[in-house]
Protein backbone atom coordinates (compact mmCIF):
# COMPACT_ATOMS: atom_id res chain seq x y z
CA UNK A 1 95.81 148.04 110.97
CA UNK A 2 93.13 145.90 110.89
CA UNK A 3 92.55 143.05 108.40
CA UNK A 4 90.57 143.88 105.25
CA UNK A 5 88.55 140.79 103.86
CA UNK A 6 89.37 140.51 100.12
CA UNK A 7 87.65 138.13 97.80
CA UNK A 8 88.49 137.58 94.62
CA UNK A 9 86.02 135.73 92.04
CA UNK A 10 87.94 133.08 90.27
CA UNK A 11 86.17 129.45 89.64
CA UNK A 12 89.85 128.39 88.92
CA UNK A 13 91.02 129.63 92.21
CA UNK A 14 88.24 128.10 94.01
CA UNK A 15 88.59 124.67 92.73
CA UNK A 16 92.72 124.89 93.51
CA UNK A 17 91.99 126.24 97.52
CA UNK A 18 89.31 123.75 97.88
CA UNK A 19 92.08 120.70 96.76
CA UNK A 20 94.03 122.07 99.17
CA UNK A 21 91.35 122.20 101.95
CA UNK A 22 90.75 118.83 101.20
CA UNK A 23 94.35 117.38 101.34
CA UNK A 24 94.31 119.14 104.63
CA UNK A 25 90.85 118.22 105.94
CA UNK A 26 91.77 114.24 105.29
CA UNK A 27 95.17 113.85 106.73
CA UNK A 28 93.50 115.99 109.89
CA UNK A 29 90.60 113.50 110.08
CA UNK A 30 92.51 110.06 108.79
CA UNK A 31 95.75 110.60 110.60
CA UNK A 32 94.45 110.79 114.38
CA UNK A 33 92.42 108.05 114.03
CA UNK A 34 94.83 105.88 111.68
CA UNK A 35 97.69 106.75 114.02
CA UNK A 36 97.91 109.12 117.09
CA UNK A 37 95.22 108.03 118.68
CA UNK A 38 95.31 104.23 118.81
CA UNK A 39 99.47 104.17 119.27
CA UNK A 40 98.68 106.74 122.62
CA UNK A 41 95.72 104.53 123.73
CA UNK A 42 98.74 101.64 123.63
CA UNK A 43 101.49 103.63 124.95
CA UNK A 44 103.51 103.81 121.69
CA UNK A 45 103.21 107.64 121.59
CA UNK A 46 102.80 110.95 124.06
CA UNK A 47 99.95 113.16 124.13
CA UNK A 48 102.73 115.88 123.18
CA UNK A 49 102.96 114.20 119.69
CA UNK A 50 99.33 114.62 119.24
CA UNK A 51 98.80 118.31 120.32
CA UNK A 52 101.85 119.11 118.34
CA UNK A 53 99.96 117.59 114.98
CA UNK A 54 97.17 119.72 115.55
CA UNK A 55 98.94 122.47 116.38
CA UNK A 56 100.31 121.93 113.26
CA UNK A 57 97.17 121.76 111.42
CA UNK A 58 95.70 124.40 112.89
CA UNK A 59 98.15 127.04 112.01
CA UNK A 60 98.65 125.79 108.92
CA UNK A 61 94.71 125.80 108.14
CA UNK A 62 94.60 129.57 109.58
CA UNK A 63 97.31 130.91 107.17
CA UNK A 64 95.61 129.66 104.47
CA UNK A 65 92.02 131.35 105.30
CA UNK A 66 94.02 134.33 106.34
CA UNK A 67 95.97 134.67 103.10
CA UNK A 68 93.23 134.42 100.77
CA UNK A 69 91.01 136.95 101.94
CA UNK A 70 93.33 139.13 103.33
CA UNK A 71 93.76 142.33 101.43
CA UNK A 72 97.07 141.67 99.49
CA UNK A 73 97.43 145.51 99.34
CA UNK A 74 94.63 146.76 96.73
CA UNK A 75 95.26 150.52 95.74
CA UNK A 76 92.11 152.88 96.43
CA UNK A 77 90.86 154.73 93.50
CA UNK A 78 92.16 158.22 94.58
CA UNK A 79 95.23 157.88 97.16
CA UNK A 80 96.34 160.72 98.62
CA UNK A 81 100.14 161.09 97.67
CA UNK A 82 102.82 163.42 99.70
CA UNK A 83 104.37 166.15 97.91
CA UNK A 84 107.46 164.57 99.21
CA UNK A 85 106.48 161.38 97.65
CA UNK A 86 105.33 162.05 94.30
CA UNK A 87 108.28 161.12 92.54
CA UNK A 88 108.32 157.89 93.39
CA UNK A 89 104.97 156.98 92.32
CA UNK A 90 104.18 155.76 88.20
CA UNK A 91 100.80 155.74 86.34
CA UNK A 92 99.56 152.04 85.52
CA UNK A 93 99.03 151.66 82.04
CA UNK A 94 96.14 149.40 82.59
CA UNK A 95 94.03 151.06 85.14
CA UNK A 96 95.04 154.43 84.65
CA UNK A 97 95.96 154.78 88.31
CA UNK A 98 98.72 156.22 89.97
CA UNK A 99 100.75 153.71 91.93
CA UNK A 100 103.69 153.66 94.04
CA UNK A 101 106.83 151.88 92.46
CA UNK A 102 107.11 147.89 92.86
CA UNK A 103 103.79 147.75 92.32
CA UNK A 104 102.38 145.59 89.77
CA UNK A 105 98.61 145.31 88.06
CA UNK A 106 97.00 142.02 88.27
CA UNK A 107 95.25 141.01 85.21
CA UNK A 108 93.15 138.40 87.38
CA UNK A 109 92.24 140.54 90.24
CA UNK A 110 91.54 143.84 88.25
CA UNK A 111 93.69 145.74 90.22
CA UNK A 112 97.15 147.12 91.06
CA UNK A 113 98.67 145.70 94.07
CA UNK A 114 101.45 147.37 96.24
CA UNK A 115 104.96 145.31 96.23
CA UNK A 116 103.25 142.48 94.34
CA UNK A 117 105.12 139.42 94.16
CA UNK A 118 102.87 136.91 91.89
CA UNK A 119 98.66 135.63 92.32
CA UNK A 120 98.57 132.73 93.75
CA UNK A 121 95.65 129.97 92.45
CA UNK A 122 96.30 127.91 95.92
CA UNK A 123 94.93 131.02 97.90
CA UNK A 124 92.95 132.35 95.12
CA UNK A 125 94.85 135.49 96.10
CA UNK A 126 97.49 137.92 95.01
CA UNK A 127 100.24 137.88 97.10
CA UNK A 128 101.55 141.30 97.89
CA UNK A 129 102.85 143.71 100.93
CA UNK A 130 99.97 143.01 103.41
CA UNK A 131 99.58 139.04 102.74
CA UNK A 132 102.91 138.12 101.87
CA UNK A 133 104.10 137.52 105.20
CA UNK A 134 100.87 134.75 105.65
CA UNK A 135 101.85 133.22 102.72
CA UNK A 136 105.03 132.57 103.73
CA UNK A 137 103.71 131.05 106.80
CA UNK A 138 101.01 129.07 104.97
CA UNK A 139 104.42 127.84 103.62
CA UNK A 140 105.98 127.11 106.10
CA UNK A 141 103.19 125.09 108.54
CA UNK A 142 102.05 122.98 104.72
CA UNK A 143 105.70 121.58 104.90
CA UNK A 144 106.11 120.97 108.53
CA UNK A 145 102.36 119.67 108.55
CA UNK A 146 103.22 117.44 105.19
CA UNK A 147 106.72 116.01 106.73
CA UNK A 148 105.31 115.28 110.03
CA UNK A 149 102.49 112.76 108.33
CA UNK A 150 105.03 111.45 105.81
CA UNK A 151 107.22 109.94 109.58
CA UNK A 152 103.84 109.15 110.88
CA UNK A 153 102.93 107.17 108.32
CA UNK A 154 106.71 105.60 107.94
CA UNK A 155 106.66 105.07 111.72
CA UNK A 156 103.03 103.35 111.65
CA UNK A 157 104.39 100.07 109.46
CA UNK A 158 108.22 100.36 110.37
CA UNK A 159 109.04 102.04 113.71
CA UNK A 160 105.46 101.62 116.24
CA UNK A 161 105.20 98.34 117.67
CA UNK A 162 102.21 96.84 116.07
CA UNK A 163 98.33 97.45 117.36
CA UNK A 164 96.71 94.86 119.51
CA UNK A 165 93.71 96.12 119.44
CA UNK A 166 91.95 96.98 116.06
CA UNK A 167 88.54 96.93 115.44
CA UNK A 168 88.44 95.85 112.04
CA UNK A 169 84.29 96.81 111.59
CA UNK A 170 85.64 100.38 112.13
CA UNK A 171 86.14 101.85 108.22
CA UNK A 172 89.71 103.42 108.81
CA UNK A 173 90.81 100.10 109.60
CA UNK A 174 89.56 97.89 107.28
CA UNK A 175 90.73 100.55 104.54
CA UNK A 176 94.23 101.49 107.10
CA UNK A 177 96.65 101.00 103.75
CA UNK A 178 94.89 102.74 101.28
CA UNK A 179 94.24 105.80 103.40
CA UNK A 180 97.84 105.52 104.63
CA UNK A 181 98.86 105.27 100.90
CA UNK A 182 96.92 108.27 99.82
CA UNK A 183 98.44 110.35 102.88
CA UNK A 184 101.63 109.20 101.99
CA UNK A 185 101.04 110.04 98.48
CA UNK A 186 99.58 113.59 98.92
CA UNK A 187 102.58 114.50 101.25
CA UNK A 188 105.24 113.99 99.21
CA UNK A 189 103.42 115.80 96.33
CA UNK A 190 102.78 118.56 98.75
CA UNK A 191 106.16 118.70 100.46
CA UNK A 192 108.08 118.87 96.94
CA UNK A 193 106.03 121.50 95.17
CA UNK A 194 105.77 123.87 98.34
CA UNK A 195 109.78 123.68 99.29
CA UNK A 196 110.75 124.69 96.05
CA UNK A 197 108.31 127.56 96.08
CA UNK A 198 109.21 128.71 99.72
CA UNK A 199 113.02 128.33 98.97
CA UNK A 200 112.28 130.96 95.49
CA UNK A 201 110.09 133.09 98.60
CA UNK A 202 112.98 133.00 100.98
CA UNK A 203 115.70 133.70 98.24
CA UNK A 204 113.37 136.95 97.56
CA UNK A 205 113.19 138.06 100.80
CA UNK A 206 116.74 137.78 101.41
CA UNK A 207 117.73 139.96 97.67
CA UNK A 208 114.85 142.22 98.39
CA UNK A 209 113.84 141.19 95.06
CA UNK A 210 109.80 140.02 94.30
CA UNK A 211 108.56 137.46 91.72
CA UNK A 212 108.05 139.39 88.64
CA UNK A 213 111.17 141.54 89.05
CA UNK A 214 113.14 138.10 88.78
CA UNK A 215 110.75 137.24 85.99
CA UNK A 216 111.19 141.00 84.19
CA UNK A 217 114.57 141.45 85.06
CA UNK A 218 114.16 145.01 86.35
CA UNK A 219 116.57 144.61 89.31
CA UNK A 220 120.80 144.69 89.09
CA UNK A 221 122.91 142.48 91.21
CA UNK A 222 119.65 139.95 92.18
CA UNK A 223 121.82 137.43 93.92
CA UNK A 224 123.16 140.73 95.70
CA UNK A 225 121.26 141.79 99.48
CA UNK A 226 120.41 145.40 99.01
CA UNK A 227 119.54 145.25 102.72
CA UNK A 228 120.49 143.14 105.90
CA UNK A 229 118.42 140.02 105.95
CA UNK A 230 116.76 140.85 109.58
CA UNK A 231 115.49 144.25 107.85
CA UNK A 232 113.66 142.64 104.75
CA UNK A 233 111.81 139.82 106.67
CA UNK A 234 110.89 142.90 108.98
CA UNK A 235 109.56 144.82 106.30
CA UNK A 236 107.70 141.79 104.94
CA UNK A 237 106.43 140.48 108.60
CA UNK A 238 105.49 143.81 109.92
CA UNK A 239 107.80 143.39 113.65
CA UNK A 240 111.23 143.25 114.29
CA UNK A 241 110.11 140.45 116.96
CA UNK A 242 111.25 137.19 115.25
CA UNK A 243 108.83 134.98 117.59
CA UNK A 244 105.76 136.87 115.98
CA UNK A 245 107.24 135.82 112.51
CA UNK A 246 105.73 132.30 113.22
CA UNK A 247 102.17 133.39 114.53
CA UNK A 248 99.45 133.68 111.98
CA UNK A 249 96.93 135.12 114.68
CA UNK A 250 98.07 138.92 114.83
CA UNK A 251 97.70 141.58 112.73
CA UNK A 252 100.35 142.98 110.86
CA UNK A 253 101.56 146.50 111.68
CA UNK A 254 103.81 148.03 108.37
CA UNK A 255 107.04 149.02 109.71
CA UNK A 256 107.95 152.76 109.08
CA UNK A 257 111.11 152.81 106.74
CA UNK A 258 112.50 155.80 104.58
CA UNK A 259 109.85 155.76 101.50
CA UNK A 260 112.81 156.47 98.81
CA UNK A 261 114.54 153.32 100.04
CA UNK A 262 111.13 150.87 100.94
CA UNK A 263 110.39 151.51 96.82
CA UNK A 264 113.69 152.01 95.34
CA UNK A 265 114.30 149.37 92.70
């Protein structure tokens, strides 16, 4: 299944992705040339530690394009529904629409979304069945990405033996603890807000249980795994190949799982 571009117009949601881009595109630029690259020039570091930065960075910056112009799983106006299946779809009662169950109209969007679990303004997306799986990734690479900077910059002042060669014309040194401070800064404000929310994704996954269904209380036994935990993150991630859980450059393939169960609530 290829990967349908979705773009959603939303001034709000533009302004919150493009913060993000930002924080992103500065600790990328800064970082290298603050750190890595004139501790490796000394000796102080390994070329590993700088490949594995931008590694880093570059998955992280993938799942977030990927996520917010993926299609989150946007109902077309006249789906064709199985006999079989009927009975598990509902009629929206904002768009008139027939939908399958655990789906959920989006207000923002316009649209009903399959297995939504909440829009997100820092991918100016919904997040539903066919994106959820880079969002959790986008979650997962912002706090690996935002803890790796926060020891960089710990290990610049406290751990790295200090630089003997600084070229003080140069502007990221003659500014080094300000940008250092604003990296810092920006991490820790990054790496709290995106660990709580990828702990509430993970709890989800493993109770089989989305967003607003916690938020509308539609679901018995939440704290309760309807299904075994390698099931539900293979539903979500598309593959029962946990390595290709952690790659944000493949295309997700929807597993094929008994439709009375997939959208039983």
């Amino acid at each position: 299944m290829g990967l349908q571009i979705h773009f959603v117009v939303d001034p709000q949601g533009w302004c919150c992705m493009g913060l993000i881009i930002f924080v992103w595109l500065y600790n990328t630029i800064f970082i290298p040339k603050v750190i890595l690259f004139p501790h490796y020039e000394e000796g102080h570091i390994s070329a590993v530690a700088i490949l594995c930065y931008y590694f880093c960075s570059l998955f992280c910056i993938v799942s977030l394009v990927r996520a917010s112009v993926a299609d989150p799983g946007k109902l077309p106006e006249n789906p064709k529904i199985p006999i079989t299946e009927r009975e598990f779809w509902e009629l929206c009662n904002k768009c008139n629409m027939l939908r399958p169950k655990r789906s959920h109209h989006c207000s923002r969007c316009g649209h009903c979304v399959r297995r939504m679990d909440h829009h997100c303004p820092w991918i100016n997306n919904c997040v539903g069945e066919d994106n959820h799986w880079l969002f959790l990734q986008l979650c997962f690479y912002t706090q690996i990405l935002s803890s790796y900077t926060l020891i960089l910059d710990f290990c610049h002042y406290y751990y790295f033996l200090p630089l003997k060669k600084d070229n003080w014309d140069v502007f990221v040194f003659r500014h080094e603890l300000a940008l250092l401070r604003i990296s810092a800064f920006m991490g820790l404000i990054i790496l709290g807000g995106i660990s709580g929310l990828f702990y509430t994704q993970l709890i989800g996954i493993f109770t089989d249980t989305t967003s607003i269904e916690k938020m509308s209380h539609c679901c018995e036994d939440i704290s309760r795994p309807r299904k075994p935990w390698q099931q539900t993150f293979s539903e979500v991630f598309g593959t029962r190949w946990k390595i290709l859980w952690f790659i944000p450059f493949r295309q997700r393939q929807p597993l094929r799982v008994p439709y009375h169960f997939a959208n039983h609530v």
